[in-house]
Each structure stands twice: as structure tokens, then as C-alpha cells.
C-alpha atoms as a PDB file:
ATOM      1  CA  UNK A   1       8.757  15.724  -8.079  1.00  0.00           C
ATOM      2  CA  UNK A   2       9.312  18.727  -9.849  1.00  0.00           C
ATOM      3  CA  UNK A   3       6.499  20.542 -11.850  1.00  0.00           C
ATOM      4  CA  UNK A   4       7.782  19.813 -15.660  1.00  0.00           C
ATOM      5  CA  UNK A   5       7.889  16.016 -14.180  1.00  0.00           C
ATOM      6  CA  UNK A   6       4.769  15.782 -13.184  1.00  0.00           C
ATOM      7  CA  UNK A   7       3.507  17.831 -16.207  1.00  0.00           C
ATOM      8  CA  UNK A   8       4.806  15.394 -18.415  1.00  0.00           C
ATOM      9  CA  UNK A   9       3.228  12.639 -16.541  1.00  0.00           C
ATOM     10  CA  UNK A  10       0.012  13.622 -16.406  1.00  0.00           C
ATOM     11  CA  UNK A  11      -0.134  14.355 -20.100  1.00  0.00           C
ATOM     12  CA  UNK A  12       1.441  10.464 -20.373  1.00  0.00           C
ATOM     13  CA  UNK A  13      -1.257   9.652 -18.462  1.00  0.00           C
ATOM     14  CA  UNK A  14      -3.939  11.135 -21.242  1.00  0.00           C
ATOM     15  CA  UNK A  15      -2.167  10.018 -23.788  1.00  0.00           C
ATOM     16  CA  UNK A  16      -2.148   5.919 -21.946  1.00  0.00           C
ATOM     17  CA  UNK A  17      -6.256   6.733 -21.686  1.00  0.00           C
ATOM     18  CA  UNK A  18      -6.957   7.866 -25.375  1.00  0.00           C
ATOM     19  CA  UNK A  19      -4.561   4.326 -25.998  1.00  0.00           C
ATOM     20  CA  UNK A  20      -7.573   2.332 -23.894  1.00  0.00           C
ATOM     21  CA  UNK A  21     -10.461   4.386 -25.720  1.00  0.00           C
ATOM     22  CA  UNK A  22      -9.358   4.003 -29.160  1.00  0.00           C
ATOM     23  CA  UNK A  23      -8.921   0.108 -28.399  1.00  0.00           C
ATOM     24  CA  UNK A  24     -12.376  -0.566 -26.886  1.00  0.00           C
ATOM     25  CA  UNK A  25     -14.900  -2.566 -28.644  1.00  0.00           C
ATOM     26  CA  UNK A  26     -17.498  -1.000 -30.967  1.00  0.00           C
ATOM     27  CA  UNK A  27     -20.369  -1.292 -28.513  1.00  0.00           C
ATOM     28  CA  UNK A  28     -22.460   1.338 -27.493  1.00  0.00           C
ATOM     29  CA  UNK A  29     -21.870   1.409 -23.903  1.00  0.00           C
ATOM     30  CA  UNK A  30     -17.971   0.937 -24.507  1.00  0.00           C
ATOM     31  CA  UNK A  31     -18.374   4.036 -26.625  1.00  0.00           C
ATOM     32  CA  UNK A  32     -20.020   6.158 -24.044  1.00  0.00           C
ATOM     33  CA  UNK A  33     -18.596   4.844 -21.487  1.00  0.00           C
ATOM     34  CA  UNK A  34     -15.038   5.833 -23.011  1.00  0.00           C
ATOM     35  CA  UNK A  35     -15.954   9.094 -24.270  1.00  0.00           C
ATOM     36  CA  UNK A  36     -16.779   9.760 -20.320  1.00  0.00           C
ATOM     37  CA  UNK A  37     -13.030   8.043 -19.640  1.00  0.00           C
ATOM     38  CA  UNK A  38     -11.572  10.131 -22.608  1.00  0.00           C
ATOM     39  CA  UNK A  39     -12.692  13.623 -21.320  1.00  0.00           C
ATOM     40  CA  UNK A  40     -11.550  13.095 -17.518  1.00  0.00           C
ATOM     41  CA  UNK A  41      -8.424  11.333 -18.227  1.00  0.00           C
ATOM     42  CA  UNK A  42      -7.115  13.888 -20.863  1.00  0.00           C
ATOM     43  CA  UNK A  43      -8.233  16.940 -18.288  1.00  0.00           C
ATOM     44  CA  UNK A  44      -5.983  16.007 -15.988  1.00  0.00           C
ATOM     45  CA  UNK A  45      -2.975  17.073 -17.955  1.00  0.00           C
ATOM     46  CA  UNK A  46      -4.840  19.909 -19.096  1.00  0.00           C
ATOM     47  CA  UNK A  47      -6.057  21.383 -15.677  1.00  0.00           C
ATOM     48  CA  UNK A  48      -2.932  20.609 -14.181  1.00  0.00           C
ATOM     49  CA  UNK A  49      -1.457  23.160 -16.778  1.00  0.00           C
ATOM     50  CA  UNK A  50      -3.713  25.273 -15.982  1.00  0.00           C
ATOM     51  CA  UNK A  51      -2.811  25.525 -12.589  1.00  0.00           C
ATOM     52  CA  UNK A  52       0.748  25.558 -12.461  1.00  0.00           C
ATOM     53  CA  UNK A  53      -0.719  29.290 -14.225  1.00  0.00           C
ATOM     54  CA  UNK A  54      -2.585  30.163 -11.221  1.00  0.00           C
ATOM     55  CA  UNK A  55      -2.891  33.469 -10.133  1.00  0.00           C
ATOM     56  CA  UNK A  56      -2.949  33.008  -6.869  1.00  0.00           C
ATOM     57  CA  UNK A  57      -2.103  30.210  -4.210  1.00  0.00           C
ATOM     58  CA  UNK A  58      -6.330  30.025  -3.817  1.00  0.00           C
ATOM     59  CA  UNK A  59      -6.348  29.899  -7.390  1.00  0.00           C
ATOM     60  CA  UNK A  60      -3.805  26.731  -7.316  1.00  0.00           C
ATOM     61  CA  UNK A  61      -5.942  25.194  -5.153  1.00  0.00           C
ATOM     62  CA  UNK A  62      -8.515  25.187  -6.688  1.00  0.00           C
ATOM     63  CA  UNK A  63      -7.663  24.320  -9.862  1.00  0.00           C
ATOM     64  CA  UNK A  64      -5.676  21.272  -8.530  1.00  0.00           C
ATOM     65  CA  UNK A  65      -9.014  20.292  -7.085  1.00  0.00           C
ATOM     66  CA  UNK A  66     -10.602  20.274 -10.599  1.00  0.00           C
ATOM     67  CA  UNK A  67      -7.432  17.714 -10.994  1.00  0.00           C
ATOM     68  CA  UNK A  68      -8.263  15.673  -8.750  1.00  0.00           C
ATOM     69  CA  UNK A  69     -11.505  15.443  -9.599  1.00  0.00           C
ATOM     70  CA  UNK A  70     -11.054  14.698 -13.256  1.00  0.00           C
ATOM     71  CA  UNK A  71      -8.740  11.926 -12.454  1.00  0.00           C
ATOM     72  CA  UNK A  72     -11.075  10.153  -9.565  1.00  0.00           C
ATOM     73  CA  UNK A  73     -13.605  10.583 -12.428  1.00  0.00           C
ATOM     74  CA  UNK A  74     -11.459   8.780 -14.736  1.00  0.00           C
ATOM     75  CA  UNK A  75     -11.064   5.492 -11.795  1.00  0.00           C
ATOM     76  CA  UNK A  76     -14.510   5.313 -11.835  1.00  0.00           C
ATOM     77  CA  UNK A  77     -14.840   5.147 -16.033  1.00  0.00           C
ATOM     78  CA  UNK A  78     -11.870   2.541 -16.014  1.00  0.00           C
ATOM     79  CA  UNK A  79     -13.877   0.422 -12.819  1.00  0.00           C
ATOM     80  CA  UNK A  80     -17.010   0.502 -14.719  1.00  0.00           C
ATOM     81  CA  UNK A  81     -15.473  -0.646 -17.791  1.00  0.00           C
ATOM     82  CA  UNK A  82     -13.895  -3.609 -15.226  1.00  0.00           C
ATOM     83  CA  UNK A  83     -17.150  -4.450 -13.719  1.00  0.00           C
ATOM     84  CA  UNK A  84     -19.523  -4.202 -17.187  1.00  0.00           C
ATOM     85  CA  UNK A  85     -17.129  -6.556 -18.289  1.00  0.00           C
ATOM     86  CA  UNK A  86     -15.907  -4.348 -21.371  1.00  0.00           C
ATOM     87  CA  UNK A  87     -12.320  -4.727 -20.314  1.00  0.00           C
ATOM     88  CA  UNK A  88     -10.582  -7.080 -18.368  1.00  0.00           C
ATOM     89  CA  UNK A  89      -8.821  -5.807 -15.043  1.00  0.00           C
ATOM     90  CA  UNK A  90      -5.576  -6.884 -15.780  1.00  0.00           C
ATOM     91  CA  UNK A  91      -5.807  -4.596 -18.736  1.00  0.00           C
ATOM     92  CA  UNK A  92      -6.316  -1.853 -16.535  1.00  0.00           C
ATOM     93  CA  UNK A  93      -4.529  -2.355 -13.656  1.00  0.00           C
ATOM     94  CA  UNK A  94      -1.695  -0.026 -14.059  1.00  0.00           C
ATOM     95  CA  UNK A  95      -3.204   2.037 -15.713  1.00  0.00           C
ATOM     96  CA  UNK A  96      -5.645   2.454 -12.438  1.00  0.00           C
ATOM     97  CA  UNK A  97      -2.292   2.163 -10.327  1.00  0.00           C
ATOM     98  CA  UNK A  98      -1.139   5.460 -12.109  1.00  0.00           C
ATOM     99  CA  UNK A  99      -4.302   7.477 -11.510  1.00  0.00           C
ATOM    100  CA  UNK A 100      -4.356   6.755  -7.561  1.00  0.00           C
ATOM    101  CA  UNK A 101      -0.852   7.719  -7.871  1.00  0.00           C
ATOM    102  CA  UNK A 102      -1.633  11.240  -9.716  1.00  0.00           C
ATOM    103  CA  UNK A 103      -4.792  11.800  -6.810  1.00  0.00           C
ATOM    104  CA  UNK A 104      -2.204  10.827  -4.213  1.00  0.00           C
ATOM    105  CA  UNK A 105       0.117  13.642  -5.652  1.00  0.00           C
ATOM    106  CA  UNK A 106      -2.153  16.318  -6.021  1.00  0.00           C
ATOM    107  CA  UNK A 107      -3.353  15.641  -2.527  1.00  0.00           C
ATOM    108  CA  UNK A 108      -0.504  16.052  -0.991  1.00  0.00           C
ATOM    109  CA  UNK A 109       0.354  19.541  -3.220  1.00  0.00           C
ATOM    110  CA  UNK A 110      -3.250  20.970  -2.248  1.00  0.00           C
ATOM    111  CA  UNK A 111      -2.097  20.473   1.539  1.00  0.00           C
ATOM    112  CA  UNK A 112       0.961  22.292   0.927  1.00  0.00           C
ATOM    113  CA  UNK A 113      -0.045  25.249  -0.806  1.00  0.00           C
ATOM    114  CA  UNK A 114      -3.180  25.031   1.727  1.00  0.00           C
ATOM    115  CA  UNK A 115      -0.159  25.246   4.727  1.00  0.00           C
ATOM    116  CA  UNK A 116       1.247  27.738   2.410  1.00  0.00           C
ATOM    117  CA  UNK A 117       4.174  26.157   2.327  1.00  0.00           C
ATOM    118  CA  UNK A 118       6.469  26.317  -1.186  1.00  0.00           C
ATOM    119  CA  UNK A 119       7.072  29.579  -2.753  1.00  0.00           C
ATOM    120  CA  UNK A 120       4.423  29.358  -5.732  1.00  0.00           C
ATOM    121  CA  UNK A 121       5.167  31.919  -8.850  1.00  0.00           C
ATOM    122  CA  UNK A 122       2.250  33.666  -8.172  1.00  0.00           C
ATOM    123  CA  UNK A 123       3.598  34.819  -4.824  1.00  0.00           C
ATOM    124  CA  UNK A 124       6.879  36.062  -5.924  1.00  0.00           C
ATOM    125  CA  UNK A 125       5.059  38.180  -8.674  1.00  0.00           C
ATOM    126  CA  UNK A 126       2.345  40.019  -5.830  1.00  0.00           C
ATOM    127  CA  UNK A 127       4.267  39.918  -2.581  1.00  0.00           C
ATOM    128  CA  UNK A 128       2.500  40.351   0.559  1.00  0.00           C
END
């Protein structure tokens, strides 16, 4: 998948979450709860970004670990929306689909650039 693909869907992604917030019931706990979803789904677009703009291939890596930590963080908002019984899991299920998707991506990306394998732009800017 190439990089403006992938950009694009994880922004798609935070847009689908804000969607789900903005659609939850007026309850307290679906309020917190979703301003927890709202902050982790939306910074996965936003951290991806942010490392395609790495410095460096450690830098890449790392920030793509901040990715996929924001969107395991984001599962776990959407499963405890499922089991408090705010949402049904139906409603969800793509949605949760998607993000296992995105961690399975960036996964596999961090154990390229890890194998430093792929030519990042970093490393044709500072050449070894």
C-alpha cells in the first residue's frame, strides 16, 4: 500500500470515529468514554503524518509505535463501549475490523524499517 493510501485511510478512519462519538448517547460515561475514543482514533492519522516526516529510520519507528498504540487504544474505547452496553457490536464491528487492520499494517512497516529494508526519505537525504 503506498504511503498517500494509507494516509488517507487512516485519516478515514478518524473521521468514521468522530462519526461514532458525535452519535453516542448523552450519558456521562458515553461522553467520557468517547472523548477517550475521539483522541486515539483521530491520532492515528495524525501520528502517522508525523512519521512519514521522520528524521530518521529510528525516528519512523518510533513514531509508528505511537500509531499503533493510539489505534489499540482506540479497540479498547470501541470494546468498552460494546461491553457497557452503550453501543451495540454490530454497530461497531467494522469499524473494529478496520483498526486491527491499521495495527496489522503498521506492524508489519515497523518490521521493515526495523530490517531496514525500503529506502525511507530520510535515508536518501543523510546517506551513510
Amino acid at each position: 500500500m503506498q504511503k498517500q493510501d494509507f494516509a488517507k485511510r487512516t485519516m478515514q478512519f478518524g473521521l468514521r470515529i468522530i462519526r461514532v462519538v458525535e452519535s453516542l448517547p448523552n450519558l456521562q460515561t458515553a461522553r467520557v468514554i468517547g472523548n477517550q475514543l475521539l483522541r486515539a482514533g483521530t491520532a492515528v492519522g495524525a501520528n502517522y503524518r508525523s512519521a512519514l516526516r521522520g528524521r530518521s529510520r529510528a525516528d519512523f519507528v518510533a513514531k509508528m509505535g505511537i500509531v499503533e498504540e493510539e489505534c489499540d487504544e482506540a479497540l479498547y474505547w470501541m470494546q468498552m463501549l460494546i461491553e457497557a452496553g452503550i453501543v451495540k457490536a454490530s454497530r461497531l464491528s467494522e469499524l473494529l475490523r478496520e483498526a486491527n487492520e491499521i495495527i496489522a499494517i503498521v506492524v508489519s512497516s515497523i518490521r521493515t524499517a526495523r530490517a531496514g529494508k525500503g529506502s525511507p526519505k530520510s535515508d536518501l537525504r543523510n546517506p551513510k
